[in-house]
PDB file of N, CA and C in Angstrom:
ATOM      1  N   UNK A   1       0.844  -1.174   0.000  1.00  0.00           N
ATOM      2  CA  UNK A   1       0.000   0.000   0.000  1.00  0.00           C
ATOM      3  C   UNK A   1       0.891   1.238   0.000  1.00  0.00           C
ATOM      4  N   UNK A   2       0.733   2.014  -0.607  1.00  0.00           N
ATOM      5  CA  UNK A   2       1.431   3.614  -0.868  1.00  0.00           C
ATOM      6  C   UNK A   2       0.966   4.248   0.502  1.00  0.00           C
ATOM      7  N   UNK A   3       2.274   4.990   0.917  1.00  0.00           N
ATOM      8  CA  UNK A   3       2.500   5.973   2.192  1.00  0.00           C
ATOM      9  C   UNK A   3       1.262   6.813   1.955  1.00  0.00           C
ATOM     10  N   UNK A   4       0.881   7.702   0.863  1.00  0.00           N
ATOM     11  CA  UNK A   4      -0.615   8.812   1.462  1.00  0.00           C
ATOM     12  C   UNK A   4      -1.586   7.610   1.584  1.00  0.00           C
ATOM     13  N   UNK A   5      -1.882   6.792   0.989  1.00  0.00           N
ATOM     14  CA  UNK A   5      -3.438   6.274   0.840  1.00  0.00           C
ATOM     15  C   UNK A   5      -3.537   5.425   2.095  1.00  0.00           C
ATOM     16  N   UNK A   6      -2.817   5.176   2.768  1.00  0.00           N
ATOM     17  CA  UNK A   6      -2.490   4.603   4.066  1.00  0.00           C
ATOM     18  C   UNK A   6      -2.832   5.551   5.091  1.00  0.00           C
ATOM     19  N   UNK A   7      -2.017   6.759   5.113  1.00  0.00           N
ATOM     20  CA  UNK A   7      -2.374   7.731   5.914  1.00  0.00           C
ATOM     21  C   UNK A   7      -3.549   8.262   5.683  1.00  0.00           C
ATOM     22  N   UNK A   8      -3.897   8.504   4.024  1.00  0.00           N
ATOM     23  CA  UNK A   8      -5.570   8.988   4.502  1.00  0.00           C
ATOM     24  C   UNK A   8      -6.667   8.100   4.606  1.00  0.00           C
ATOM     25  N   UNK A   9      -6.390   7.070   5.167  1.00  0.00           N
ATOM     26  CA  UNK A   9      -7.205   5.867   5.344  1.00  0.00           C
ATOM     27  C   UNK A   9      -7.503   6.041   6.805  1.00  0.00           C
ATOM     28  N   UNK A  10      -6.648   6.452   7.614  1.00  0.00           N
ATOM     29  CA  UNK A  10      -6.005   6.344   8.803  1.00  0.00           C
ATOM     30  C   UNK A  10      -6.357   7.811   9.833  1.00  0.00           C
ATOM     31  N   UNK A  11      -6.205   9.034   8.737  1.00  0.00           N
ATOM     32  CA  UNK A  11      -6.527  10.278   9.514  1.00  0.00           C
ATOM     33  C   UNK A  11      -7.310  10.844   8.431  1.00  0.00           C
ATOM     34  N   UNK A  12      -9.075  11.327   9.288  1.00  0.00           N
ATOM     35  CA  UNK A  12      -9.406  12.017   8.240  1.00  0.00           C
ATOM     36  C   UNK A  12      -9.113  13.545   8.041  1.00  0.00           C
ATOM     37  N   UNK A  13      -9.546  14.123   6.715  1.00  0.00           N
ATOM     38  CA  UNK A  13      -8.957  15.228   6.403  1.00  0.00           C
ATOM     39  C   UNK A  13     -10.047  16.110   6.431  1.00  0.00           C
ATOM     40  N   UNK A  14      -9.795  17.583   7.055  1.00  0.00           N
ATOM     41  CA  UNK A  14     -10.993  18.768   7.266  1.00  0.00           C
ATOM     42  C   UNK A  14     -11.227  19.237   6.053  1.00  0.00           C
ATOM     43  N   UNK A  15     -12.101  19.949   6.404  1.00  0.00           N
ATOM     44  CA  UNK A  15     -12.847  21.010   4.978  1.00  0.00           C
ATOM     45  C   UNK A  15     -11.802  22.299   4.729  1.00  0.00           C
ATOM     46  N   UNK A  16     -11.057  22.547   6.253  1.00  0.00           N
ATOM     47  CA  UNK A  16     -10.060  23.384   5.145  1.00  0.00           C
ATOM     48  C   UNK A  16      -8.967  23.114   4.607  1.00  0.00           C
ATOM     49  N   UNK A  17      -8.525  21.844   4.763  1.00  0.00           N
ATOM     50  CA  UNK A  17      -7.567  21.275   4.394  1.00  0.00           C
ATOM     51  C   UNK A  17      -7.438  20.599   2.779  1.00  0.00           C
ATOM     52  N   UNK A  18      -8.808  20.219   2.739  1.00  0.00           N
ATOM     53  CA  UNK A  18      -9.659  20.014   1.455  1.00  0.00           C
ATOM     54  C   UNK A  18      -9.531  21.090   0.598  1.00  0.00           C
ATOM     55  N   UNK A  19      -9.729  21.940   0.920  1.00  0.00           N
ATOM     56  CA  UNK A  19      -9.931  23.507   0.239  1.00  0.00           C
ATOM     57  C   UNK A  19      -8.644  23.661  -0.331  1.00  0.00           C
ATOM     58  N   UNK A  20      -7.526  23.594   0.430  1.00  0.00           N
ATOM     59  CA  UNK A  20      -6.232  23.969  -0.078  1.00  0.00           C
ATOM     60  C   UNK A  20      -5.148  23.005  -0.384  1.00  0.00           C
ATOM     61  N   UNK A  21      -6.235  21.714  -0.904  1.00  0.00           N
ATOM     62  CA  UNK A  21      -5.451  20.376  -1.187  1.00  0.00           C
ATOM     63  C   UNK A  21      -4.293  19.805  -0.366  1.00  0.00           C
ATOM     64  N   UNK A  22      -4.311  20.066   0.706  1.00  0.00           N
ATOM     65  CA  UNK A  22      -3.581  19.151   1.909  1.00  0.00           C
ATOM     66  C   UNK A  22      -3.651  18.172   2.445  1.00  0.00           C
ATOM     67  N   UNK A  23      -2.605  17.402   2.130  1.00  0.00           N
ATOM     68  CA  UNK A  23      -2.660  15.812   2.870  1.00  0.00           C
ATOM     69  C   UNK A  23      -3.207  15.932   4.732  1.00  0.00           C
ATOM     70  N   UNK A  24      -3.884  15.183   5.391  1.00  0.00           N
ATOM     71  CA  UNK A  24      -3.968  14.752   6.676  1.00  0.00           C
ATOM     72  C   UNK A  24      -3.211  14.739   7.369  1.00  0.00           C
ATOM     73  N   UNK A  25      -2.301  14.256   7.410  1.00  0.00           N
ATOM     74  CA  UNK A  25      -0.681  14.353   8.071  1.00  0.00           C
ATOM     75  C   UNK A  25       0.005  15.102   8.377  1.00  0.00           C
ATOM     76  N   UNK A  26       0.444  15.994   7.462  1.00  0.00           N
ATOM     77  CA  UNK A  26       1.499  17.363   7.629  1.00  0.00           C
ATOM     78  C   UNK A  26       1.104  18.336   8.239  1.00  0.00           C
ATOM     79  N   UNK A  27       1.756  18.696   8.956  1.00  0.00           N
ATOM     80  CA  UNK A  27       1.508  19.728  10.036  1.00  0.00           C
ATOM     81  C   UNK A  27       1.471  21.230   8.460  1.00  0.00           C
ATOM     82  N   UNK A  28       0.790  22.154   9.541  1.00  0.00           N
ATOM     83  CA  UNK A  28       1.670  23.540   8.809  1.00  0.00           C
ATOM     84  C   UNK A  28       1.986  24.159   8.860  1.00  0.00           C
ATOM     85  N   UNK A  29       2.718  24.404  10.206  1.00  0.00           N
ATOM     86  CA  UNK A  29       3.777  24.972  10.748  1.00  0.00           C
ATOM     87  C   UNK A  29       4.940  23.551  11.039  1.00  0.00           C
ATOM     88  N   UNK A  30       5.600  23.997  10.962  1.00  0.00           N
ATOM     89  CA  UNK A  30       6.931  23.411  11.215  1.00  0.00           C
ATOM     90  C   UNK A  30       8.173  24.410  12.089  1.00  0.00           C
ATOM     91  N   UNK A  31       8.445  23.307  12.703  1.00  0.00           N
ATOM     92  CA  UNK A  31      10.106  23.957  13.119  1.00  0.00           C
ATOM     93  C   UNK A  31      11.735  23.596  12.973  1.00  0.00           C
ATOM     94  N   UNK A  32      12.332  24.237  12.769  1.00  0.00           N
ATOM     95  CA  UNK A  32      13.868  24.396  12.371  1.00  0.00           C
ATOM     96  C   UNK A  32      14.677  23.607  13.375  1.00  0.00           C
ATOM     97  N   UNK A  33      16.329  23.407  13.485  1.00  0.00           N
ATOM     98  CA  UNK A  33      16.757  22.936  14.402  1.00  0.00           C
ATOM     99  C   UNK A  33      18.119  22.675  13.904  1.00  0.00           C
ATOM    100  N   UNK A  34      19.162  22.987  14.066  1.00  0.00           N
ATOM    101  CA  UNK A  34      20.261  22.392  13.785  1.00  0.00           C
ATOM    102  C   UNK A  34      20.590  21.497  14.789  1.00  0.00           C
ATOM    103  N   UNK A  35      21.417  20.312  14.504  1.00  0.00           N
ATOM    104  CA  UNK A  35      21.706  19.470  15.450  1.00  0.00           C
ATOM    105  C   UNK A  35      23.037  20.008  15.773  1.00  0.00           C
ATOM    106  N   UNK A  36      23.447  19.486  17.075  1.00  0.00           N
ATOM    107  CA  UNK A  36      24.405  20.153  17.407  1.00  0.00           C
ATOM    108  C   UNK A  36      25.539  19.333  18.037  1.00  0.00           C
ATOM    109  N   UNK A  37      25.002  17.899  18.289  1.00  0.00           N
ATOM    110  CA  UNK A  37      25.799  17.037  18.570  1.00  0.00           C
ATOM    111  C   UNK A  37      25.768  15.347  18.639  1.00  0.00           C
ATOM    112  N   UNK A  38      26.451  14.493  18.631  1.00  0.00           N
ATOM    113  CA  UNK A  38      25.699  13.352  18.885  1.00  0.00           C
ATOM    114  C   UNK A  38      24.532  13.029  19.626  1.00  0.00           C
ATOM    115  N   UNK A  39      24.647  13.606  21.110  1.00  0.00           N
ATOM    116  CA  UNK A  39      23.644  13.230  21.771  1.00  0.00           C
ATOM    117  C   UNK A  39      22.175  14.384  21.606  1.00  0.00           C
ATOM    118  N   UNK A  40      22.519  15.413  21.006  1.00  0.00           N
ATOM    119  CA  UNK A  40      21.547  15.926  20.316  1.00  0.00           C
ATOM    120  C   UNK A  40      20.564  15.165  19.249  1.00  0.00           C
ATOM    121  N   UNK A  41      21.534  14.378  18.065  1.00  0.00           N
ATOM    122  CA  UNK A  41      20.691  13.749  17.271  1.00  0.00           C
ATOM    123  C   UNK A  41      19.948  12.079  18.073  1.00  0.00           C
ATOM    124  N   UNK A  42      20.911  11.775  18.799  1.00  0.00           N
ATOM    125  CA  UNK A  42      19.812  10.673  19.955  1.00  0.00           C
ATOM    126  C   UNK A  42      18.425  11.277  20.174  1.00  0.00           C
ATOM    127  N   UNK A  43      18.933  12.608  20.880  1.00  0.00           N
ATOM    128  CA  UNK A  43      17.595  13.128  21.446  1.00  0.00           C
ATOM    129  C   UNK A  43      16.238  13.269  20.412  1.00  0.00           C
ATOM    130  N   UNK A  44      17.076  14.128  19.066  1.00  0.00           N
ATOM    131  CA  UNK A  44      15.294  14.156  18.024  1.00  0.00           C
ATOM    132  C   UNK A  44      15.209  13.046  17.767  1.00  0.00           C
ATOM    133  N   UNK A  45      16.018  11.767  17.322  1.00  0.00           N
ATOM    134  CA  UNK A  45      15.136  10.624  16.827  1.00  0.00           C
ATOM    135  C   UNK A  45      14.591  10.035  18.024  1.00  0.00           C
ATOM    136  N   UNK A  46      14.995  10.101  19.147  1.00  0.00           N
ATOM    137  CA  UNK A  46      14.022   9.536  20.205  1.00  0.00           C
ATOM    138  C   UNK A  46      12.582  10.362  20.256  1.00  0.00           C
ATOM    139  N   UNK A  47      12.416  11.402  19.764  1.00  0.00           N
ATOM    140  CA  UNK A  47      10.951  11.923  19.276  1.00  0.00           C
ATOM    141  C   UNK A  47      10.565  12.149  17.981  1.00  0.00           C
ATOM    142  N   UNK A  48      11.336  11.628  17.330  1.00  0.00           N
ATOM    143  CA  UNK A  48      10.460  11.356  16.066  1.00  0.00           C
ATOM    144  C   UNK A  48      10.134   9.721  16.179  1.00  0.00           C
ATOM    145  N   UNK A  49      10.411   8.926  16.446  1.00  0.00           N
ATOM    146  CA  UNK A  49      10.812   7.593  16.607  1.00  0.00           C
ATOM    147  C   UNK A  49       9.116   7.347  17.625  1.00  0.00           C
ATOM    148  N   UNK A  50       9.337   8.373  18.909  1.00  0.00           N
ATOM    149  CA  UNK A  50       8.527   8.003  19.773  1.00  0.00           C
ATOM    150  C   UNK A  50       7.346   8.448  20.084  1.00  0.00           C
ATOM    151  N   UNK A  51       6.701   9.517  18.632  1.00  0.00           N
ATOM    152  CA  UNK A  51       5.592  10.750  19.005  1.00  0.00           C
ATOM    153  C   UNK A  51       4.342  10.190  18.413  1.00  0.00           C
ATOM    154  N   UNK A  52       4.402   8.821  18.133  1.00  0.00           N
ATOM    155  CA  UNK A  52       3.338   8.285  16.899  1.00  0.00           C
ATOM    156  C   UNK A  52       2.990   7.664  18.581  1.00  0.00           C
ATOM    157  N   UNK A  53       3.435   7.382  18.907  1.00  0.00           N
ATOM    158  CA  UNK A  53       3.205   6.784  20.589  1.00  0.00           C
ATOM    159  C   UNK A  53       2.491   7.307  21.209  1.00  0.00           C
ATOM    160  N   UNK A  54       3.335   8.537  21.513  1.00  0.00           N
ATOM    161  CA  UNK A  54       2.949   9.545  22.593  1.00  0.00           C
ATOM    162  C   UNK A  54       1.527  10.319  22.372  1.00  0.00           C
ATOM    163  N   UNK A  55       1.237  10.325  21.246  1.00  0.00           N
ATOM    164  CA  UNK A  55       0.080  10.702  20.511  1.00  0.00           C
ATOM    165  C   UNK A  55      -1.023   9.755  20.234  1.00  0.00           C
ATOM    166  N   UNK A  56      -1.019   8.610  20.864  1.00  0.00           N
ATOM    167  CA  UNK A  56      -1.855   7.372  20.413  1.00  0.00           C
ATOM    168  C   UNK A  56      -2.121   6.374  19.039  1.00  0.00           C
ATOM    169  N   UNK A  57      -1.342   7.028  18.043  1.00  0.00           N
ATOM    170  CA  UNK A  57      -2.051   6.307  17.090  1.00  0.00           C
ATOM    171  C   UNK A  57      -1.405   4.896  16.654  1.00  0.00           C
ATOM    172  N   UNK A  58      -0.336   4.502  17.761  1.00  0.00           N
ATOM    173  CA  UNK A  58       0.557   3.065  17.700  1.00  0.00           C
ATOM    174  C   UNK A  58       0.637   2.786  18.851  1.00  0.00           C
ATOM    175  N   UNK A  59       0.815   1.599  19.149  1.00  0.00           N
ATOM    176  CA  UNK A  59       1.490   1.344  20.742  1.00  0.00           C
ATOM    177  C   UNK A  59       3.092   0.850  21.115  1.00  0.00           C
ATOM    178  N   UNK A  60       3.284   1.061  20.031  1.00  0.00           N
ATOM    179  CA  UNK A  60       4.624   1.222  19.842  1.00  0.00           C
ATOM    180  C   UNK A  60       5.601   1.717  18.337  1.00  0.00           C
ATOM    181  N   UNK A  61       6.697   2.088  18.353  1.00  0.00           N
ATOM    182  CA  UNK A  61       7.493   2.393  17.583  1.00  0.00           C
ATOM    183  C   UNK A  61       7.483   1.564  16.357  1.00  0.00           C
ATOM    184  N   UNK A  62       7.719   0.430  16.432  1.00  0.00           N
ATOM    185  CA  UNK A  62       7.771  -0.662  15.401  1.00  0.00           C
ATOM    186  C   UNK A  62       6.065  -0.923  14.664  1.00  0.00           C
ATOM    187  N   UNK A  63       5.349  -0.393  15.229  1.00  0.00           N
ATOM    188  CA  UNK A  63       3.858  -0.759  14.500  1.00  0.00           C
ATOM    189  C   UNK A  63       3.317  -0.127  13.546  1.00  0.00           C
ATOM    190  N   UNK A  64       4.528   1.039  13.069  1.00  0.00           N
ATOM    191  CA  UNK A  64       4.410   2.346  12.454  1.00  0.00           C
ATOM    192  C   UNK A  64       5.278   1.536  11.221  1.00  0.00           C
ATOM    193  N   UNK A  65       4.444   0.953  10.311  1.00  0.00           N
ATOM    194  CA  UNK A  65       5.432   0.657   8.827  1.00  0.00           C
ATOM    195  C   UNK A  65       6.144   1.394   8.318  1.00  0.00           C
ATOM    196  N   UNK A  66       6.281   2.118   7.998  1.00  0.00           N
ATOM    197  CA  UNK A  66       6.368   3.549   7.296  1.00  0.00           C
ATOM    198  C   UNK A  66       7.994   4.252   8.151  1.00  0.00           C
ATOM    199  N   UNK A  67       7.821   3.905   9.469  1.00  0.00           N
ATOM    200  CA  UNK A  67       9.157   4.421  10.104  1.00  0.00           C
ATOM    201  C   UNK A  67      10.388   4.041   9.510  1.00  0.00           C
ATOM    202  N   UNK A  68      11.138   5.274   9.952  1.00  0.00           N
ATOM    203  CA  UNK A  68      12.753   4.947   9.948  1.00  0.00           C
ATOM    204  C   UNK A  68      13.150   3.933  10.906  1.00  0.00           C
ATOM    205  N   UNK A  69      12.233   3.692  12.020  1.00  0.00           N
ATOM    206  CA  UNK A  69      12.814   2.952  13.049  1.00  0.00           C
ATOM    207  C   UNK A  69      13.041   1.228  12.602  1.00  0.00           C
ATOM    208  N   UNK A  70      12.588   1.447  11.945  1.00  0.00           N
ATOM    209  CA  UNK A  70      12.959   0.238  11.102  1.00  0.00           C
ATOM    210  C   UNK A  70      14.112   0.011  10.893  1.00  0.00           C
ATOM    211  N   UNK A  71      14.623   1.063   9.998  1.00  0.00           N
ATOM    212  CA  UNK A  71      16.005   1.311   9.562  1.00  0.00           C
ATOM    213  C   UNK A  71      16.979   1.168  10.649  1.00  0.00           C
ATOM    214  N   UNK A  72      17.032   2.267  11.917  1.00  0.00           N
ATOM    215  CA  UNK A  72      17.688   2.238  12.454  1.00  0.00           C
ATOM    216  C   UNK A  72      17.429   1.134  13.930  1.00  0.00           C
ATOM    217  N   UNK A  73      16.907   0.144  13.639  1.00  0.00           N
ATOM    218  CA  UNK A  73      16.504  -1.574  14.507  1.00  0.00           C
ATOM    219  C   UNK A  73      17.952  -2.027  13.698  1.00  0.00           C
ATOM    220  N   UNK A  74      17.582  -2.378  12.399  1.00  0.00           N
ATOM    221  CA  UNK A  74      18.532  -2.873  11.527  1.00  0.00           C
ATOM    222  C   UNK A  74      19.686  -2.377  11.544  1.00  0.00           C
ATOM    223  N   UNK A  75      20.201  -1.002  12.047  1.00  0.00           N
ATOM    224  CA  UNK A  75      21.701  -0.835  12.164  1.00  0.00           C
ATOM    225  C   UNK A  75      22.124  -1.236  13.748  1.00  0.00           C
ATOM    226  N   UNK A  76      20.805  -1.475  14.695  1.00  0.00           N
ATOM    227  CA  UNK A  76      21.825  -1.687  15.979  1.00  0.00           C
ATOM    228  C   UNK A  76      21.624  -0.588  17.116  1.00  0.00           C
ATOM    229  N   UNK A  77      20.687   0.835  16.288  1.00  0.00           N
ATOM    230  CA  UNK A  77      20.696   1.895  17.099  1.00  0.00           C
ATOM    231  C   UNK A  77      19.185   1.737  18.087  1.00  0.00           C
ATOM    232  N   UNK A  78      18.214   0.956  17.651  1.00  0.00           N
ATOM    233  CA  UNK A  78      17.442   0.752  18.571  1.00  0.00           C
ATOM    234  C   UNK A  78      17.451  -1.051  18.843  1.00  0.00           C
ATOM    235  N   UNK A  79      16.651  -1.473  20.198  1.00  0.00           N
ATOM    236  CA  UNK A  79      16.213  -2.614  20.396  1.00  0.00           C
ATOM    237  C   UNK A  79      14.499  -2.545  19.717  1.00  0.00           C
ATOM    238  N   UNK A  80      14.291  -3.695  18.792  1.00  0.00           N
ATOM    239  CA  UNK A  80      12.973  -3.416  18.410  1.00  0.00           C
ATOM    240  C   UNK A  80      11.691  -3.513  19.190  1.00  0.00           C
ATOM    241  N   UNK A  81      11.905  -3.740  20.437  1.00  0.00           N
ATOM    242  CA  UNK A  81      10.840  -3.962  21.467  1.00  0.00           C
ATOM    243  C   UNK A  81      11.013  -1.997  22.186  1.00  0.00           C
ATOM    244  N   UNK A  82      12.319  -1.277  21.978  1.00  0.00           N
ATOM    245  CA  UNK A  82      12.306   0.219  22.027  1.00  0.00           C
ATOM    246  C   UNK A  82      10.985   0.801  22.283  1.00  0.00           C
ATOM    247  N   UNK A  83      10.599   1.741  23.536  1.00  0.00           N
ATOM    248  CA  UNK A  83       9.020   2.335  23.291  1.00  0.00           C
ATOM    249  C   UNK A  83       7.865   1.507  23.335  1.00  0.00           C
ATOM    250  N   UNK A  84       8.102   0.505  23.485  1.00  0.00           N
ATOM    251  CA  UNK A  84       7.012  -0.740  23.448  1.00  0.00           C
ATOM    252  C   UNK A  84       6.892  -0.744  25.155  1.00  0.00           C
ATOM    253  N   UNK A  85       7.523  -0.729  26.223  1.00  0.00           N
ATOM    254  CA  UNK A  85       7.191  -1.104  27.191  1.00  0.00           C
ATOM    255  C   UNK A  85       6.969  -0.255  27.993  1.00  0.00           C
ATOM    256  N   UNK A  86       6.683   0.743  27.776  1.00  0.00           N
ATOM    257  CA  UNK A  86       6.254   2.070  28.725  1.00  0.00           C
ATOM    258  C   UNK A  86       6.762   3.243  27.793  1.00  0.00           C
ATOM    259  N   UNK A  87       6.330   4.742  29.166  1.00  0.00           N
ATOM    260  CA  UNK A  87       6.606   6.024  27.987  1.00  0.00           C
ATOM    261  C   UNK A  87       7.839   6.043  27.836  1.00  0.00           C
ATOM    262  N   UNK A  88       8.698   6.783  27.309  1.00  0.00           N
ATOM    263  CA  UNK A  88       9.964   7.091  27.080  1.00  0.00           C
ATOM    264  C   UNK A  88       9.996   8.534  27.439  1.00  0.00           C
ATOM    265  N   UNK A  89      10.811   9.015  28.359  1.00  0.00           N
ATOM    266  CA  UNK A  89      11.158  10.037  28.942  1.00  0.00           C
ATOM    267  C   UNK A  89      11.606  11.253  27.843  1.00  0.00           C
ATOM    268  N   UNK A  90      11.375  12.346  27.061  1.00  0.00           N
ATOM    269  CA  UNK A  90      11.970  12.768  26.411  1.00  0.00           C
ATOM    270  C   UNK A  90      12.032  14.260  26.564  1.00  0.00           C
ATOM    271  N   UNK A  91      13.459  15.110  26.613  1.00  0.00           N
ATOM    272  CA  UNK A  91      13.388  15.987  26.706  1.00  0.00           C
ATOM    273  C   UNK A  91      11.904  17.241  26.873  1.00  0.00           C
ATOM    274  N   UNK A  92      11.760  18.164  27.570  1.00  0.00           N
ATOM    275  CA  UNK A  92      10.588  18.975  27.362  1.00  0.00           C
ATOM    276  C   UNK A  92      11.003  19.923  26.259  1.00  0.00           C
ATOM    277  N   UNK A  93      11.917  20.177  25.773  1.00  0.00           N
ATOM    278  CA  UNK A  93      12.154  21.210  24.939  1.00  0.00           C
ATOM    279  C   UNK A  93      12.505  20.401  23.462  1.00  0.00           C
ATOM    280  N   UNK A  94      12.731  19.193  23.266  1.00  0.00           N
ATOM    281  CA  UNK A  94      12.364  18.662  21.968  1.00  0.00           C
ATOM    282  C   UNK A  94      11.081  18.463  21.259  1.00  0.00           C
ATOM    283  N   UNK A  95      11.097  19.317  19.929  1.00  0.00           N
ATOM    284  CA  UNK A  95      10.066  19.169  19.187  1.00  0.00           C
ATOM    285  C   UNK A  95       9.268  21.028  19.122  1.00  0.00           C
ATOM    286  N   UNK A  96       9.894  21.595  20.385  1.00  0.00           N
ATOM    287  CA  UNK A  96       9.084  22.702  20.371  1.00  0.00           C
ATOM    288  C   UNK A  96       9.510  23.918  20.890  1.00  0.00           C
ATOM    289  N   UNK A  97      11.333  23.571  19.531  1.00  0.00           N
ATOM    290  CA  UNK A  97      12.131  24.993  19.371  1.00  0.00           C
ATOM    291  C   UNK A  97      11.866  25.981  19.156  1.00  0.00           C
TER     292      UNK A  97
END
């Protein structure tokens, strides 16, 4: 199954979003961020990795097809049970530079 038709299967989409042909998903605001160090880039993928969670729509990291966490199971950087067994503690100031 293709990444949008999945997602708009999944989240429905408003009337103004409709209006101005916008996918369900994408935010529209966004924020910036340079990384600044190793344990900096730990820190955002531990919330990008862990916000499909924190937000309800998985109960864990790995249930999200579509993730990188996939990717990075397969290099060694997560355990794939990761986020599966409770919340994950994550910075208060990640995500909302």
């Amino acid at each position: 199954m293709r990444y949008n038709k999945a997602i708009n299967e999944t989240w429905a989409t408003s009337e103004s979003r409709k209006k101005r042909g916008e996918q369900a998903l994408w935010q529209r605001r966004f924020w910036e961020h340079l990384i600044r160090d190793e344990k900096d880039l730990e820190r955002h993928c531990d919330y990008i990795h862990y916000n499909l969670v924190k937000h309800g729509y998985v109960a864990a990291p790995k249930d999200w097809q579509f993730s990188t966490f996939h990717e990075f199971v397969k290099r060694g950087v997560y355990d794939i049970d990761w986020g599966a067994m409770g919340e994950i503690m994550l910075d208060d100031h990640i995500g909302n530079e």
